[in-house]
PDB file of N, CA and C in Angstrom:
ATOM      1  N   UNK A   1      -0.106  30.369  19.337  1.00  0.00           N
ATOM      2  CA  UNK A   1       0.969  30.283  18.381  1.00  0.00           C
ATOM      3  C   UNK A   1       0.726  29.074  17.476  1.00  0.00           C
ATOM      4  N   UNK A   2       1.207  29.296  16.521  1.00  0.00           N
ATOM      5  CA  UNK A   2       0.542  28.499  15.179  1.00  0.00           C
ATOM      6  C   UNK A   2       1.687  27.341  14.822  1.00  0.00           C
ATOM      7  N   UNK A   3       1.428  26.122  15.017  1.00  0.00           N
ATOM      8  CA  UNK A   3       2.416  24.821  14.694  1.00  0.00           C
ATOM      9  C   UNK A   3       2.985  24.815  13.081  1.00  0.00           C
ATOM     10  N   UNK A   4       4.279  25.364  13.068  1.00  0.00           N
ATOM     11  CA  UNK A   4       4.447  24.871  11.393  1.00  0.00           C
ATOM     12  C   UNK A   4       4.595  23.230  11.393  1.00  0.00           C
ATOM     13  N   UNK A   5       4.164  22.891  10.156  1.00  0.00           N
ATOM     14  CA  UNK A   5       4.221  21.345   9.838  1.00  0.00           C
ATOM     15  C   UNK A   5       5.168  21.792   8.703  1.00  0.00           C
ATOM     16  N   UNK A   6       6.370  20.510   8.152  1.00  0.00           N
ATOM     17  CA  UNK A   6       6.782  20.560   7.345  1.00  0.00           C
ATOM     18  C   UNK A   6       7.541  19.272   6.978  1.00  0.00           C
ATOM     19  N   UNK A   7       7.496  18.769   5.701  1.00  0.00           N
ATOM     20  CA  UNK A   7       8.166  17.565   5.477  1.00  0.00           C
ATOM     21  C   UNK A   7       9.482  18.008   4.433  1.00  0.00           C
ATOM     22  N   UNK A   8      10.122  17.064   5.092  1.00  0.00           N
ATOM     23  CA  UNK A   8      12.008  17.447   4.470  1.00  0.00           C
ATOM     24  C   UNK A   8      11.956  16.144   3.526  1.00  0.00           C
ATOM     25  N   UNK A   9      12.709  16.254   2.208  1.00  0.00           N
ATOM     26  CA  UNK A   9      12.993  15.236   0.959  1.00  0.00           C
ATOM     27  C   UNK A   9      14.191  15.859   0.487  1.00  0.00           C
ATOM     28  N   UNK A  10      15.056  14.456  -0.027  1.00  0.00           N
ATOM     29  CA  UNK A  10      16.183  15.252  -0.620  1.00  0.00           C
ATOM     30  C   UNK A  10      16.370  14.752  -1.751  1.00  0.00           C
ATOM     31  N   UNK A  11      16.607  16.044  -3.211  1.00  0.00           N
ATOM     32  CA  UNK A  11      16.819  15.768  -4.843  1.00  0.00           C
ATOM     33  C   UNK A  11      17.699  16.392  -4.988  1.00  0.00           C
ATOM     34  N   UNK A  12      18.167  16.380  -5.935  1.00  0.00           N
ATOM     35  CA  UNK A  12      19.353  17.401  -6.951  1.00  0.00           C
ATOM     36  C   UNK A  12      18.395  18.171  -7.961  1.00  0.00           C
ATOM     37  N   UNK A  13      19.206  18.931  -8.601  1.00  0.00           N
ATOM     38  CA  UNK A  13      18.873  19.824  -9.454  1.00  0.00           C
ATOM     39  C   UNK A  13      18.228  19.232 -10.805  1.00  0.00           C
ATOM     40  N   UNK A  14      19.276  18.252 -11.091  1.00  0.00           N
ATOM     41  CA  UNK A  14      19.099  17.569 -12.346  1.00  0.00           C
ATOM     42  C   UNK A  14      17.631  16.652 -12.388  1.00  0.00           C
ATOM     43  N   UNK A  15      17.183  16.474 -11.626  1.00  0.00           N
ATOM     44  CA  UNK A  15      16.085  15.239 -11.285  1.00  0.00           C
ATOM     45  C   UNK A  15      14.930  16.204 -10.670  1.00  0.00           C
ATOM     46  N   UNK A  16      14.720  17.005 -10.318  1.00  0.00           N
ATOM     47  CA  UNK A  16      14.210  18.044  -9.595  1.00  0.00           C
ATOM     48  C   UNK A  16      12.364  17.684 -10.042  1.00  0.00           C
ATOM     49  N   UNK A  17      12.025  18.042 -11.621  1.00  0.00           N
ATOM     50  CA  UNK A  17      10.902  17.791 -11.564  1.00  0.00           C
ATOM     51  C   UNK A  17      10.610  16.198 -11.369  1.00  0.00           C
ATOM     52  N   UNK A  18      11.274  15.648 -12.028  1.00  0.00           N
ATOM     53  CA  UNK A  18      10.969  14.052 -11.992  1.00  0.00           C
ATOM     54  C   UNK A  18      10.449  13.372 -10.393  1.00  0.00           C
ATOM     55  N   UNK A  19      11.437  14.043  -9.503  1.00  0.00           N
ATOM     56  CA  UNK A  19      11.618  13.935  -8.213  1.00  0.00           C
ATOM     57  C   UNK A  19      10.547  14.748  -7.449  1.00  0.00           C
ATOM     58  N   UNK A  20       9.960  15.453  -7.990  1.00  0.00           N
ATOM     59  CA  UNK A  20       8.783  15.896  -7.117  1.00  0.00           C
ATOM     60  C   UNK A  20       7.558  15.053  -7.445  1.00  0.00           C
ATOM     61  N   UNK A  21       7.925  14.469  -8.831  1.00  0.00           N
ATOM     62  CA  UNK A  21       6.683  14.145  -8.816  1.00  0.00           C
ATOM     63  C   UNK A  21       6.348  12.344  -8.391  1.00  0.00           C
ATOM     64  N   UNK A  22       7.776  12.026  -7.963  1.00  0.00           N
ATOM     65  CA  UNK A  22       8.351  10.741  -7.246  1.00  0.00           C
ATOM     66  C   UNK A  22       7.754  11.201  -5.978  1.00  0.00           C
ATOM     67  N   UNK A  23       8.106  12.229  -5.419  1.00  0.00           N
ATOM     68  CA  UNK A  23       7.770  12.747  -3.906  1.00  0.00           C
ATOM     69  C   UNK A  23       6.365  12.294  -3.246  1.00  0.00           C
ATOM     70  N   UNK A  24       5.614  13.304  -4.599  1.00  0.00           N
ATOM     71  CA  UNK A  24       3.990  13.208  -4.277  1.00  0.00           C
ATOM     72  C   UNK A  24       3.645  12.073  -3.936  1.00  0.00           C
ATOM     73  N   UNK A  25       4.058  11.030  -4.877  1.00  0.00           N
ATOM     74  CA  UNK A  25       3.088  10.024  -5.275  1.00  0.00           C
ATOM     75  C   UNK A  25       3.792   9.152  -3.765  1.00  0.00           C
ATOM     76  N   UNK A  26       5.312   9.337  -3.337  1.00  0.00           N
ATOM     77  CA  UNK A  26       5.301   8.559  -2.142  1.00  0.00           C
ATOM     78  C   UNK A  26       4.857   9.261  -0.797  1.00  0.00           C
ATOM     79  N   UNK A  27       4.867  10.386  -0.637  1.00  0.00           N
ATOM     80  CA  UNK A  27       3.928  10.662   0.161  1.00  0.00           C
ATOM     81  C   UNK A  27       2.549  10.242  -0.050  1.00  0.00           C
ATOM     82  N   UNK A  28       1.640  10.167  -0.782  1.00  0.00           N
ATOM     83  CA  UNK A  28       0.375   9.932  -0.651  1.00  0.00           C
ATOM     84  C   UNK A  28       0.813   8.222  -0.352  1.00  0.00           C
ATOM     85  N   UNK A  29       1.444   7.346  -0.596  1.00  0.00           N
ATOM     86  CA  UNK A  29       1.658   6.190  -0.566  1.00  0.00           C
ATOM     87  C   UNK A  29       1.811   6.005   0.743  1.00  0.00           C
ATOM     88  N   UNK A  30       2.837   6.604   1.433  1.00  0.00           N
ATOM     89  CA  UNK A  30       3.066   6.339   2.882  1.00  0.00           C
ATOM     90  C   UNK A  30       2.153   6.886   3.810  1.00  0.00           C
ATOM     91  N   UNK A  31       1.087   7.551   3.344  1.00  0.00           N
ATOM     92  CA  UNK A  31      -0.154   8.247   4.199  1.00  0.00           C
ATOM     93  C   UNK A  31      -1.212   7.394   3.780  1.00  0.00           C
ATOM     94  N   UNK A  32      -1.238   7.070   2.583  1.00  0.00           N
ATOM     95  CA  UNK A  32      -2.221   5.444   2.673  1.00  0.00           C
ATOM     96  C   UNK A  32      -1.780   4.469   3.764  1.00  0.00           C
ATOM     97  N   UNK A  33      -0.652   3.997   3.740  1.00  0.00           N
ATOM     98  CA  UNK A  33       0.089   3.041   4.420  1.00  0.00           C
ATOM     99  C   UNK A  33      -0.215   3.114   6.008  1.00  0.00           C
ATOM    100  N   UNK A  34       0.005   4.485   6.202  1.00  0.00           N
ATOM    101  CA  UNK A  34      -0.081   4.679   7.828  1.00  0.00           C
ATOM    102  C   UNK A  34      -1.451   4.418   8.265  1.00  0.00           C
ATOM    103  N   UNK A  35      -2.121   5.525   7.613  1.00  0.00           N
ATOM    104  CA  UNK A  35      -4.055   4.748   8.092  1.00  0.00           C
ATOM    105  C   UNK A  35      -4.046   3.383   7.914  1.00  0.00           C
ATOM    106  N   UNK A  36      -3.823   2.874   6.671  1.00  0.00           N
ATOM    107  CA  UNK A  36      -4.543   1.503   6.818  1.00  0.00           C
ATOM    108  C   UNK A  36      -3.612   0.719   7.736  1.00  0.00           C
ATOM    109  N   UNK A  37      -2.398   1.014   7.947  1.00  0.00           N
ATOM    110  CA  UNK A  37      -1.907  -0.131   9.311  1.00  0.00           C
ATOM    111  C   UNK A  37      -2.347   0.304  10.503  1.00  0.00           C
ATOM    112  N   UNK A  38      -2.723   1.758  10.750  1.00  0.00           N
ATOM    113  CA  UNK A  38      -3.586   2.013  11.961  1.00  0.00           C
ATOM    114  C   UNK A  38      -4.937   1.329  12.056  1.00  0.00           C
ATOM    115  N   UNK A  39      -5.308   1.154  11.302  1.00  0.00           N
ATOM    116  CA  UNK A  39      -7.072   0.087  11.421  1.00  0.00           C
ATOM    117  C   UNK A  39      -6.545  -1.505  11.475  1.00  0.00           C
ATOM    118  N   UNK A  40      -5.566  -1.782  10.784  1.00  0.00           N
ATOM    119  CA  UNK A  40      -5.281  -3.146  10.797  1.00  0.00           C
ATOM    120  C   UNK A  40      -4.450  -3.516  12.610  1.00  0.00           C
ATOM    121  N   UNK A  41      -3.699  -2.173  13.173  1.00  0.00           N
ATOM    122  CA  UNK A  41      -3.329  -2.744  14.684  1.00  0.00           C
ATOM    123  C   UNK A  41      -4.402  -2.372  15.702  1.00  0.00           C
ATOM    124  N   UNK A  42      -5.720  -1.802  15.058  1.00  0.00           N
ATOM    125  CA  UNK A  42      -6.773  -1.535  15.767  1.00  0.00           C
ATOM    126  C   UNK A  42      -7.794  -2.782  15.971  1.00  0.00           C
ATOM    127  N   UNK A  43      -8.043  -3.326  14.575  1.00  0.00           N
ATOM    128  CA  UNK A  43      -8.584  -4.256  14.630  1.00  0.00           C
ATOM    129  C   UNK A  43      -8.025  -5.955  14.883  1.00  0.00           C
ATOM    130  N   UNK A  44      -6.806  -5.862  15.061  1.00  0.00           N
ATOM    131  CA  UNK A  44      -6.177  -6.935  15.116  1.00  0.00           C
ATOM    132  C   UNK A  44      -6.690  -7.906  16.682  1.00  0.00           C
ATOM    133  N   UNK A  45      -7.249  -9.004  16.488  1.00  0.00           N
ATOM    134  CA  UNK A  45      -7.245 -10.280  17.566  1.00  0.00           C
ATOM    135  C   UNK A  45      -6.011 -11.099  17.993  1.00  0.00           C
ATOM    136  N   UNK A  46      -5.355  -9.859  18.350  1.00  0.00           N
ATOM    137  CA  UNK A  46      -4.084 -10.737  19.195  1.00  0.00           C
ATOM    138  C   UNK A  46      -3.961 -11.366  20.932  1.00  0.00           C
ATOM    139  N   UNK A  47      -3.100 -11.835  20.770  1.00  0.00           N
ATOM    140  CA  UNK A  47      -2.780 -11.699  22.350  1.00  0.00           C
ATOM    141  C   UNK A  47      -2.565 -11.132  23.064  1.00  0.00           C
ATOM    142  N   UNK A  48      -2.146 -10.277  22.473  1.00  0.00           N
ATOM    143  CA  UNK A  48      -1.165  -9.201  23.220  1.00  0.00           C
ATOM    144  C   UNK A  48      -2.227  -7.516  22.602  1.00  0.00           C
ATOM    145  N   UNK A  49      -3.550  -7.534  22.776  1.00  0.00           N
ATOM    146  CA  UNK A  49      -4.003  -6.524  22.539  1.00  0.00           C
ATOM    147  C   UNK A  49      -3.680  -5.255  22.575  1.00  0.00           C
ATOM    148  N   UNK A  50      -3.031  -4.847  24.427  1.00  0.00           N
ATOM    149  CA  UNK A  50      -2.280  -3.950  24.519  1.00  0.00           C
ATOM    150  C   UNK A  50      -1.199  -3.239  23.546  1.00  0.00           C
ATOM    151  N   UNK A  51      -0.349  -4.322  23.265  1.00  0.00           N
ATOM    152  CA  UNK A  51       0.693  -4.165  22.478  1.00  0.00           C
ATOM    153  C   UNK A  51       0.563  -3.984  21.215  1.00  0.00           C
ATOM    154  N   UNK A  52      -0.848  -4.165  20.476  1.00  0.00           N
ATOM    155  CA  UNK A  52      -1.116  -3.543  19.248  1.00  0.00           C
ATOM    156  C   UNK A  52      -1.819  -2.134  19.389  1.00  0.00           C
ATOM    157  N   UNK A  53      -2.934  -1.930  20.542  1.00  0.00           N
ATOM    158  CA  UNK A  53      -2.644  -0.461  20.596  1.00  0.00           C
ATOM    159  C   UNK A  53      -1.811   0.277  20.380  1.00  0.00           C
ATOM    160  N   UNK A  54      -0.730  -0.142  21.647  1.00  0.00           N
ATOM    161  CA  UNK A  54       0.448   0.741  21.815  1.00  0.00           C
ATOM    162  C   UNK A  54       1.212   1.218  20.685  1.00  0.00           C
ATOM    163  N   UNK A  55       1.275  -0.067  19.723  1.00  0.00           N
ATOM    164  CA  UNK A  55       1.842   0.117  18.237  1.00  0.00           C
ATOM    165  C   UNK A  55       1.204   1.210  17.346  1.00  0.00           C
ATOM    166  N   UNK A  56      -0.239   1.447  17.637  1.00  0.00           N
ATOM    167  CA  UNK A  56      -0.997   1.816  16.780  1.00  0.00           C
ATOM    168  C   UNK A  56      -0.901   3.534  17.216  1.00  0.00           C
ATOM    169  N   UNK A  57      -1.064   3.495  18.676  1.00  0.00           N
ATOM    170  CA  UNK A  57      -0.517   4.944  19.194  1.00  0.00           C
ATOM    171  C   UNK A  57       0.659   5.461  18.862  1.00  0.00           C
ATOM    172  N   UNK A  58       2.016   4.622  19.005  1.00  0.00           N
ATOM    173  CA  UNK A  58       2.975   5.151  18.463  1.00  0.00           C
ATOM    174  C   UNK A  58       2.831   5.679  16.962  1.00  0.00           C
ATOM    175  N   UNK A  59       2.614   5.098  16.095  1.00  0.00           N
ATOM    176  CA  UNK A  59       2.071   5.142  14.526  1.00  0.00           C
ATOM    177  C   UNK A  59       1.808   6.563  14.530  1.00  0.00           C
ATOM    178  N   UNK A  60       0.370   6.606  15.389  1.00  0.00           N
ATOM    179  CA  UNK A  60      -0.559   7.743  15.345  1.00  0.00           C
ATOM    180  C   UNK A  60       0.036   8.812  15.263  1.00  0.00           C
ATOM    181  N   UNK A  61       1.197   8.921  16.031  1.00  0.00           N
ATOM    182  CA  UNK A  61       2.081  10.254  17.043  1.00  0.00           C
ATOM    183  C   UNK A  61       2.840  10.602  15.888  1.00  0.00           C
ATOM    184  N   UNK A  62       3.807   9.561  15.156  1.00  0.00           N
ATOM    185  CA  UNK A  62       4.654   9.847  14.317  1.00  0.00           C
ATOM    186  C   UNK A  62       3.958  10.590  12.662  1.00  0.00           C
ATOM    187  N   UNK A  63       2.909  10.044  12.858  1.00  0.00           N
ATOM    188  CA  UNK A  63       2.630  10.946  11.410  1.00  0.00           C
ATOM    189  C   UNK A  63       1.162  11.312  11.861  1.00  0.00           C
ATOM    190  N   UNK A  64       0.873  12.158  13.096  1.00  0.00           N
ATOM    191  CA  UNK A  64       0.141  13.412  13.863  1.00  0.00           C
ATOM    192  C   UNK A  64      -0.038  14.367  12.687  1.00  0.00           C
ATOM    193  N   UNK A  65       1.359  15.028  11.930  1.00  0.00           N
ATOM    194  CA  UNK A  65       0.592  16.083  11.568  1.00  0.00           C
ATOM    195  C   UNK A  65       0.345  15.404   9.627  1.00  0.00           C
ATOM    196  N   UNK A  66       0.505  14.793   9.417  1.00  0.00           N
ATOM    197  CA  UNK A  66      -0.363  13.903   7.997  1.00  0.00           C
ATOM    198  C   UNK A  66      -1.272  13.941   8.446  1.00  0.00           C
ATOM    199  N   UNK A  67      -2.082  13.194   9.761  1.00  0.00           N
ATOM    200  CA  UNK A  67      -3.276  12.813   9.802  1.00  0.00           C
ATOM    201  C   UNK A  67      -3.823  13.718  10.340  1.00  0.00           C
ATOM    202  N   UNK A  68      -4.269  14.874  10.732  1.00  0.00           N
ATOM    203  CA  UNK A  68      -4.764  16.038  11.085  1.00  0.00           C
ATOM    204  C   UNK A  68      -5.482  16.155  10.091  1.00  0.00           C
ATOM    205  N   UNK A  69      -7.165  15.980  10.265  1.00  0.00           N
ATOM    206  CA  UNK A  69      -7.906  16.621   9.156  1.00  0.00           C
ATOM    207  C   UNK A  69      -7.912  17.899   9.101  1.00  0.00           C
ATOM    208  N   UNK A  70      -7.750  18.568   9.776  1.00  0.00           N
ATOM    209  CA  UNK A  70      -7.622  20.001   9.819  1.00  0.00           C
ATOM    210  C   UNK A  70      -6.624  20.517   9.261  1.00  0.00           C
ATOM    211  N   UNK A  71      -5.037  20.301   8.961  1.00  0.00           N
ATOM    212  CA  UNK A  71      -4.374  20.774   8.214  1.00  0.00           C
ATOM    213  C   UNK A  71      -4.922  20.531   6.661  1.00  0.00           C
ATOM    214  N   UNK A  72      -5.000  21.190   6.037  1.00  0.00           N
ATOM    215  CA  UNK A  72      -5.411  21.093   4.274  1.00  0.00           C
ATOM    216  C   UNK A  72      -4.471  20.409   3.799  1.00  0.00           C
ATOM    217  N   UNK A  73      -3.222  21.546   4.029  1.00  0.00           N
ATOM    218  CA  UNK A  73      -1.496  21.476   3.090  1.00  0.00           C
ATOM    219  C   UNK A  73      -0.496  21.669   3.886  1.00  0.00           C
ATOM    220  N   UNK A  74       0.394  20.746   3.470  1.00  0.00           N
ATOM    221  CA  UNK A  74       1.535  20.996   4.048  1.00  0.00           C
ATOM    222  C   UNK A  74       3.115  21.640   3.132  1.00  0.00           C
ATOM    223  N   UNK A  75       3.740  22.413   3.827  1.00  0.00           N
ATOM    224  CA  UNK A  75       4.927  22.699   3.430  1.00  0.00           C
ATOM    225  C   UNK A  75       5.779  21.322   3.100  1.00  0.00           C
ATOM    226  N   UNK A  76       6.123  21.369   2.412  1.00  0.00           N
ATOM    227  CA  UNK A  76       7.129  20.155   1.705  1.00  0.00           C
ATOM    228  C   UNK A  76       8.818  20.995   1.660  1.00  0.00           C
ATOM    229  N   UNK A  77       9.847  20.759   2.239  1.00  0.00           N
ATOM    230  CA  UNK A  77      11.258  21.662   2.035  1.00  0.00           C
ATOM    231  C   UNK A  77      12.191  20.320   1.641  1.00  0.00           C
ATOM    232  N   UNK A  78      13.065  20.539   0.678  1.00  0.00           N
ATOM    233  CA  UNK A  78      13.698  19.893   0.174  1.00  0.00           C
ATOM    234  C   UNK A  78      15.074  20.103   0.147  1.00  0.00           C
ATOM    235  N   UNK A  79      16.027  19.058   0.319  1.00  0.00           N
ATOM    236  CA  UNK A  79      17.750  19.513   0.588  1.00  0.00           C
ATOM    237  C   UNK A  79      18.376  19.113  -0.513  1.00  0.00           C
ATOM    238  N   UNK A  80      19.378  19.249  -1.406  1.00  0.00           N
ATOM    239  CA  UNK A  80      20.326  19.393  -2.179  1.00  0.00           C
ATOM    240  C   UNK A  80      21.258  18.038  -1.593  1.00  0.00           C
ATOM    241  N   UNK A  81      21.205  16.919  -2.447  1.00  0.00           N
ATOM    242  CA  UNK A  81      21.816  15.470  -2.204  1.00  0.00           C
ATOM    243  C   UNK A  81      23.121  16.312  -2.512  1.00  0.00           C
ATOM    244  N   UNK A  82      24.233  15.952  -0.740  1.00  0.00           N
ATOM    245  CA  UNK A  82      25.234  16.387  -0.691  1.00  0.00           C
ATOM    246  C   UNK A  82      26.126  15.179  -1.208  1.00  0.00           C
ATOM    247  N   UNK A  83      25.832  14.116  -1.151  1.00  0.00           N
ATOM    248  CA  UNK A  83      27.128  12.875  -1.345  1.00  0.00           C
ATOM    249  C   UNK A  83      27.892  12.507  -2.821  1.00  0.00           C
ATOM    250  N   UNK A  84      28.737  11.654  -3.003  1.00  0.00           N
ATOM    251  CA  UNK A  84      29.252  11.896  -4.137  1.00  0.00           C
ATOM    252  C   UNK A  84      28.402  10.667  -5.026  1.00  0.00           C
ATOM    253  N   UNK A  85      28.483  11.619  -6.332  1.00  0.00           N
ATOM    254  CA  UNK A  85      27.894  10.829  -7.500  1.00  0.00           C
ATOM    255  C   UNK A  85      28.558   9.207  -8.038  1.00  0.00           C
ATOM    256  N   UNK A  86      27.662   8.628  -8.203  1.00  0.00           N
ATOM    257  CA  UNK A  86      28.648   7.394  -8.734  1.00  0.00           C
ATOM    258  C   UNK A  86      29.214   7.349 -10.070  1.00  0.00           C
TER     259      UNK A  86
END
């Protein structure tokens, strides 16, 4: 059975393209972010070595399916900002 991956973002109607293309660019930002702090708690000379693994495993787990070279693409689903306007 086949794992869906999917990332949730939330825009309005009015902002819709602007906001996707806000989306992209912070997704690719926060998937830069995650590798390179995974090499930086990999390579880190601490004291507490363990405890930067462990950091670095947790990391790993939480954005598993970003870092999957094997996924190409992912589904992106987006929700309708329910709260009130200012």
């Amino acid at each position: 059975m086949e794992t869906l991956r999917s990332i949730i973002a939330i825009f309005s109607d009015a902002t819709c393209e602007r906001t996707m293309v806000t989306l992209e660019e912070t997704l690719t930002v926060t998937h830069d972010w995650a590798v390179d702090r995974l090499h930086t708690l990999c390579d880190m000379k601490s004291d507490d070595v363990l405890e930067s693994v462990e950091n670095a495993h947790a990391l790993r787990m939480e954005f598993a399916e970003w870092l999957d070279p094997n996924v190409e693409d992912h589904e992106v689903y987006s929700l309708e900002y329910l709260g009130e306007d200012d």
